[in-house]
Structures are given as C-alpha cells and as structure tokens.
Protein backbone atom coordinates (compact mmCIF):
# COMPACT_ATOMS: atom_id res chain seq x y z
CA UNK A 1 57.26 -17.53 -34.10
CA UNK A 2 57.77 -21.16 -32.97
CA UNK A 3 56.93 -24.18 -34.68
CA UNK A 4 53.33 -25.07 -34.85
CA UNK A 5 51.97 -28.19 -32.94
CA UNK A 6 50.38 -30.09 -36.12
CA UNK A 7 48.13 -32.71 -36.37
CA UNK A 8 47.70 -34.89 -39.39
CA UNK A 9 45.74 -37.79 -41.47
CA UNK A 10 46.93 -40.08 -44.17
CA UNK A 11 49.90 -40.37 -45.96
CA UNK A 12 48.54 -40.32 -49.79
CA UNK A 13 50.78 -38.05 -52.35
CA UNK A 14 48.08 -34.94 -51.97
CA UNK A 15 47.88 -32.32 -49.38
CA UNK A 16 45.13 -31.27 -47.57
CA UNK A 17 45.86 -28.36 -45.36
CA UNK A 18 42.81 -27.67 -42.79
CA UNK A 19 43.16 -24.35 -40.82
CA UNK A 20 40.58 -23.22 -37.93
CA UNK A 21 39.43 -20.17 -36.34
CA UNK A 22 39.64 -18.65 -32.84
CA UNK A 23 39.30 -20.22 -29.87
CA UNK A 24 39.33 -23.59 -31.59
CA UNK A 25 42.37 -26.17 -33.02
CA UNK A 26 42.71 -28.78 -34.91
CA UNK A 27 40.42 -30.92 -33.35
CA UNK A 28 37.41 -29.33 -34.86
CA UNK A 29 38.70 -31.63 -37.74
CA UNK A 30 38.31 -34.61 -36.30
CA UNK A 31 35.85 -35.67 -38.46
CA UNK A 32 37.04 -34.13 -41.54
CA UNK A 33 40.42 -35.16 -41.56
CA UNK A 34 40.16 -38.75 -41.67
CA UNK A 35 37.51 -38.32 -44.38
CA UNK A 36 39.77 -36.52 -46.75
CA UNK A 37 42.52 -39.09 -45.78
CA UNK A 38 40.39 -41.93 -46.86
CA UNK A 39 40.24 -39.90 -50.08
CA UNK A 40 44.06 -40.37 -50.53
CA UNK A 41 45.00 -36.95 -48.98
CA UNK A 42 48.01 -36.19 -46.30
CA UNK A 43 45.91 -34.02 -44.36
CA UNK A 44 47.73 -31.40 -42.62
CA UNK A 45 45.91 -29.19 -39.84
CA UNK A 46 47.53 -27.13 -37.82
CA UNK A 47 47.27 -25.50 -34.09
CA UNK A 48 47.29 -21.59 -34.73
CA UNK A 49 49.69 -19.74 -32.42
CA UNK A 50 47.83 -19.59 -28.78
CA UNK A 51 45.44 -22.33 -29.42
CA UNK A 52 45.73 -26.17 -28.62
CA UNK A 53 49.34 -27.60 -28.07
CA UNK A 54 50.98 -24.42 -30.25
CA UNK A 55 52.92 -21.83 -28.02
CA UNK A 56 51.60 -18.40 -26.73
CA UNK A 57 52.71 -15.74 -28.53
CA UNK A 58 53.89 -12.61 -27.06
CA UNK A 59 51.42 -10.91 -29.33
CA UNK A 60 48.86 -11.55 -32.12
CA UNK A 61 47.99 -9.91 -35.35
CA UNK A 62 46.96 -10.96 -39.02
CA UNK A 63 50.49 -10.85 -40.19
CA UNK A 64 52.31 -12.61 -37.67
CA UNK A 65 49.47 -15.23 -37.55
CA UNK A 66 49.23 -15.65 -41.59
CA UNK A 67 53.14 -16.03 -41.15
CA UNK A 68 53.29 -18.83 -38.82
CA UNK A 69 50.25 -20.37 -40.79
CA UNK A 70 52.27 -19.84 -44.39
CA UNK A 71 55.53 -21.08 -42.57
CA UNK A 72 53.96 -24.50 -41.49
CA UNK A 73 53.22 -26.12 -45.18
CA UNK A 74 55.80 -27.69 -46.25
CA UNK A 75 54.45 -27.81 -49.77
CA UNK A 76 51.97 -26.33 -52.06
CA UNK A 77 48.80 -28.01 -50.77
CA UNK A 78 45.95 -29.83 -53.62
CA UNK A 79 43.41 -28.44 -51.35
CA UNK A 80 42.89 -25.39 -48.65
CA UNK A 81 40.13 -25.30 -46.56
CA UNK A 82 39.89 -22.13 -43.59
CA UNK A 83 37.56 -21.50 -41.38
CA UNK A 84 36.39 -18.32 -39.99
CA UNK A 85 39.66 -16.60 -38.26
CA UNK A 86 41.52 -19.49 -40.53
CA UNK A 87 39.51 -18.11 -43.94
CA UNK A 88 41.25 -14.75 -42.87
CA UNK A 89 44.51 -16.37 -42.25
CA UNK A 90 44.71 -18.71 -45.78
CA UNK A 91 43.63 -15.82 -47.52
CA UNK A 92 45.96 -13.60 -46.35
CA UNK A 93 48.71 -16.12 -47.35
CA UNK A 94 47.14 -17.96 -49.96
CA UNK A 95 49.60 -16.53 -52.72
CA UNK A 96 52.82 -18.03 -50.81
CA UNK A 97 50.72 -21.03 -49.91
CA UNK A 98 50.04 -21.59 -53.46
CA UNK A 99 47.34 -24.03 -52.92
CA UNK A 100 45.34 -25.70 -56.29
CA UNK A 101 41.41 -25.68 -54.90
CA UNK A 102 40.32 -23.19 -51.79
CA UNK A 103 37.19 -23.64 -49.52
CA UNK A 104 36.82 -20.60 -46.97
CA UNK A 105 34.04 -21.68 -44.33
CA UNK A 106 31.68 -18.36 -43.16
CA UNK A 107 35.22 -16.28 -43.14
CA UNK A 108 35.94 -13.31 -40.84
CA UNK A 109 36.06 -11.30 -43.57
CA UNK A 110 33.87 -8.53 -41.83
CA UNK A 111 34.75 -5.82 -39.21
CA UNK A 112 36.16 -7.02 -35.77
CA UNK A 113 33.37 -4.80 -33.55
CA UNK A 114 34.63 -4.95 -29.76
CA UNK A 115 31.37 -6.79 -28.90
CA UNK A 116 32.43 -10.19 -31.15
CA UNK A 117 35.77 -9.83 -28.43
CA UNK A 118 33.57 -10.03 -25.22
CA UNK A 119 31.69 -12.54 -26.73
CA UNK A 120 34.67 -14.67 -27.49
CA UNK A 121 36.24 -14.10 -24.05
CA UNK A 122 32.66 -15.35 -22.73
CA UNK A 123 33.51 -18.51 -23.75
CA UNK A 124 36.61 -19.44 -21.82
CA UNK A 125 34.18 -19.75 -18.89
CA UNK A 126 31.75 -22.18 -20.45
CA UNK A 127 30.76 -25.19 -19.38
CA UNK A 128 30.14 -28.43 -21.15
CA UNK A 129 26.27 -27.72 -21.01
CA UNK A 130 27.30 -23.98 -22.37
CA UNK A 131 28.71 -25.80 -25.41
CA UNK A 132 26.05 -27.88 -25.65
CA UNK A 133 22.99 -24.94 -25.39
CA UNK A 134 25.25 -22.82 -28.03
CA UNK A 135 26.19 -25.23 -30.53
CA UNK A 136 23.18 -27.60 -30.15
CA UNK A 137 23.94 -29.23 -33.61
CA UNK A 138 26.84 -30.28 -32.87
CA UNK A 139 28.04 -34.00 -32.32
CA UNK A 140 28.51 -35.00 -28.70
CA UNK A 141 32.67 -35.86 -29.51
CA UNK A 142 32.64 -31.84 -30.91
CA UNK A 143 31.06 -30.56 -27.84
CA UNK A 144 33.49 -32.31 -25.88
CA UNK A 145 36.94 -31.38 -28.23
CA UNK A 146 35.54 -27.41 -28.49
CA UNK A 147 35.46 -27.26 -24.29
CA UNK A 148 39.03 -28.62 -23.95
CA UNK A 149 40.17 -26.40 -27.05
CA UNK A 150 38.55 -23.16 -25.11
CA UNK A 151 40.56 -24.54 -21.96
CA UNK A 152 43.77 -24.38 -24.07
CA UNK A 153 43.04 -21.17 -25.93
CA UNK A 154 44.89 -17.91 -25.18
CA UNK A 155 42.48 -14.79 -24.83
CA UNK A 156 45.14 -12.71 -25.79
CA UNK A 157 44.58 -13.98 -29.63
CA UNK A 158 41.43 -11.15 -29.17
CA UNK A 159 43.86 -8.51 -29.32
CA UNK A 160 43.73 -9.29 -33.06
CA UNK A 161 39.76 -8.58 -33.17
CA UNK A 162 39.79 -4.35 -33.27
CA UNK A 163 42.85 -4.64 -35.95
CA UNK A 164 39.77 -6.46 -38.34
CA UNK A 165 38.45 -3.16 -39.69
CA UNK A 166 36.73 -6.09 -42.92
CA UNK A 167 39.12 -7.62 -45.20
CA UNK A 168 38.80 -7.51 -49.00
CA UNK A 169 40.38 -10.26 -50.62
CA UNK A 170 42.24 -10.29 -53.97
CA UNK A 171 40.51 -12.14 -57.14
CA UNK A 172 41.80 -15.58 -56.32
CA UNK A 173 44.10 -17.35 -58.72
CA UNK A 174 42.86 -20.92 -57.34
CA UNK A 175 39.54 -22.51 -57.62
CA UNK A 176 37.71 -20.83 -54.86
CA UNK A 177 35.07 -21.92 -52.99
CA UNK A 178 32.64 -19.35 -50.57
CA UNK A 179 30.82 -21.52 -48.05
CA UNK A 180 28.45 -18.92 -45.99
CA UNK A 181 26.24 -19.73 -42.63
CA UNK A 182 22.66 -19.46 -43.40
CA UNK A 183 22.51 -16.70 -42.71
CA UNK A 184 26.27 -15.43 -42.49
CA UNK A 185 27.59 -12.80 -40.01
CA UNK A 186 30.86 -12.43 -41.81
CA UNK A 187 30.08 -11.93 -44.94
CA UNK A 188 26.91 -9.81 -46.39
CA UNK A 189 24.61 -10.43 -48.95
CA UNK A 190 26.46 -6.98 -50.86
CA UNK A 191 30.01 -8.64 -50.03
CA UNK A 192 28.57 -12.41 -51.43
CA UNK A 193 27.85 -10.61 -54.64
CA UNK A 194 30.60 -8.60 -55.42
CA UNK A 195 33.19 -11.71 -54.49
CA UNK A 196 31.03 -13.63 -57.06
CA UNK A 197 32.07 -10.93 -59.89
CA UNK A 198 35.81 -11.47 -58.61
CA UNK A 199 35.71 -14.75 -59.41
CA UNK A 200 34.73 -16.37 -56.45
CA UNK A 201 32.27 -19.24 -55.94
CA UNK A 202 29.91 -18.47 -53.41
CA UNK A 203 27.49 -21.17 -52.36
CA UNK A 204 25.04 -20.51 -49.15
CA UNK A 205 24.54 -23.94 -47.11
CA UNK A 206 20.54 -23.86 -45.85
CA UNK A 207 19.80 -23.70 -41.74
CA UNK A 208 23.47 -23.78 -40.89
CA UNK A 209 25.00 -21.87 -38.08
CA UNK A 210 29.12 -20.52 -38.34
CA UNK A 211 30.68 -23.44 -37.76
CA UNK A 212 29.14 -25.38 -41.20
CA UNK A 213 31.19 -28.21 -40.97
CA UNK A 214 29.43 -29.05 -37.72
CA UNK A 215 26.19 -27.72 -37.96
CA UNK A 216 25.28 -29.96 -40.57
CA UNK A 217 28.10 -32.37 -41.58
CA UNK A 218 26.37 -34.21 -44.91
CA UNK A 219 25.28 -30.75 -46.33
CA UNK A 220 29.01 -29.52 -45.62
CA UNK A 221 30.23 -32.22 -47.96
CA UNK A 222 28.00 -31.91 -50.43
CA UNK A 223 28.64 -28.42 -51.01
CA UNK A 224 31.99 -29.07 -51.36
CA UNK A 225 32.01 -32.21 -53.34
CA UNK A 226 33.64 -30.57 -56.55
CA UNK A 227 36.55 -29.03 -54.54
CA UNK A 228 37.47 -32.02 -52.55
C-alpha cells in the first residue's frame, strides 16, 4: 500500500489522529482539526486509500485498509476519533495504534447489505444541490468539500461493503467513547447495550443524522468534551 496523502493541524506535543469514512477525506475535518489544534494537539487526518489525494488501490478490504490506516501514525496518538467506515478501520487497528482516549462517530459496525453499496455509488453523480437536499444541516464550506471529495473518491472502495457481514469489537483497553446518530443505522439499540457492558461509553447525540460532527457541530463537542 502506498503512503497516505495526510493532512494536518498544529504542532503541540499531543496527537490527534482523525480518520473518515467512505466516500469522504480529510476535509470533512476542516472544522475539527483546527479546533483540536487550538487545544495544543498535532492533529493528524489522513486520506484513506481511494479517497482524496491517497492512491487507488488495486483492491479494498478491512485488512488492507486498517493496514494502511495503522501504518500512517507515526506514534501512539492522545486521542482517536473514526467515523463511520473510519470507526471500523481504528477499531480494527486500535491495539497497534495504541491510542490513550477513542471517539467512534455512528460506526459501520453493522452488516454491509448490497443496497447501502448502490446507495453509495448514487452519490458519485450528485450535484451540489444533491449535497445540499441530503445533508441539509450541513455548513455551506461542508457541502462544498463533500462534492469535490465524491469527485475524488474511488467506487471500487464498495467492493469492501458485502465483506461487512457486522463487526463485533473487542472490550477496549482505551477510554472509549460511542457517539450514535439519533437514531443510528449502524449500530442498534441491542448492539448500544451490550457494548455498554463491554466497557464502552455509549452516548446518543439528539436529532442528529450519520455524519454528527456536521449535523450539529456544538452538540458534537459537547458530547465529547471529556475525551478531547
């Protein structure tokens, strides 16, 4: 796998390593990152392989992804925050990535149905007022970054959606916090309480969509106040 195309914020002594989910990149932290570097973080966020300025891939699956994802921190990261596809991703590597506090954002940690695939590849024909009438929450700068991120993206990456048969993570050794979509698509009410016996925190955020940390920015933060 090649090197990752990284973007990053700050230059304080703690690391903040931000990964996002499919059909996104890094610029769906645009708003985040500079907010965790004014909190004395070197923010670190990533361009999965076939999304943004990262290379293709010849193929895709958990593994290889959660390998190039692993293979791009150059240290054990403070703080880990994954969204969605990334949730899967940091939690598949998140005992070699060895990071102190987690946040996983409405995770796919739920069965890849052929359907979600469609719907994904739906999107790389989407206009700016497609954005828009989907994401209607959404800040005009995030409309704009999430059509030139779908422009970028490689459909191929959907080749890793049937492999997602719903992922059961380990008890987590870090402080771990469960953000969930009100309600969440990727994780059920059944699944929310049994990660709470494994040790998991698992917090709901009221009237937001998938994609918390735009749906409704100040509740995002608030949530996650104690972890960041």
């Amino acid at each position: 796998m090649t090197d990752l195309h990284t973007r990053e914020w700050g230059a304080g002594d703690r690391i903040a390593l931000l990964v996002h989910g499919i059909t996104t990149d890094s610029t769906t932290w645009l708003r985040l990152g500079p907010e965790l570097a004014e909190r004395g973080y070197h923010v670190i966020a990533p361009d999965l392989p076939g999304h943004g300025k990262s290379a293709r891939a010849a193929s895709y699956s958990v593994e290889s992804l959660a390998r190039a994802l692993a293979d791009s921190v150059p240290h054990p990261p403070e703080l880990a925050i994954g969204h969605s596809l990334g949730g899967l991703l940091l939690a598949t590597a998140v005992e070699e990535i060895k990071p102190e506090r987690v946040i996983y954002i409405d995770p796919a940690w739920g069965p890849g149905h052929p359907s979600i695939a469609e719907a994904f590849r739906a999107q790389k024909h989407w206009t700016l007022a497609d954005v828009r009438s989907a994401a209607p929450r959404f800040t005009p700068e995030a409309h704009v970054n999430k059509l030139e991120s779908l422009a970028l993206w490689d459909e191929t990456t959907l080749e890793i959606i049937p492999a997602l048969t719903g992922f059961t993570p380990t008890p987590p050794s870090a402080r771990t916090l469960l953000l969930l979509a009100d309600p969440s698509n990727v994780v059920t009410p059944d699944q929310a309480v049994e990660l709470t016996a494994k040790g998991f925190h698992v917090q709901t955020v009221p009237g937001a969509g998938h994609v918390i940390h735009h749906d409704d920015y100040p509740a995002f933060l608030n949530a996650a106040r104690d972890w960041l």
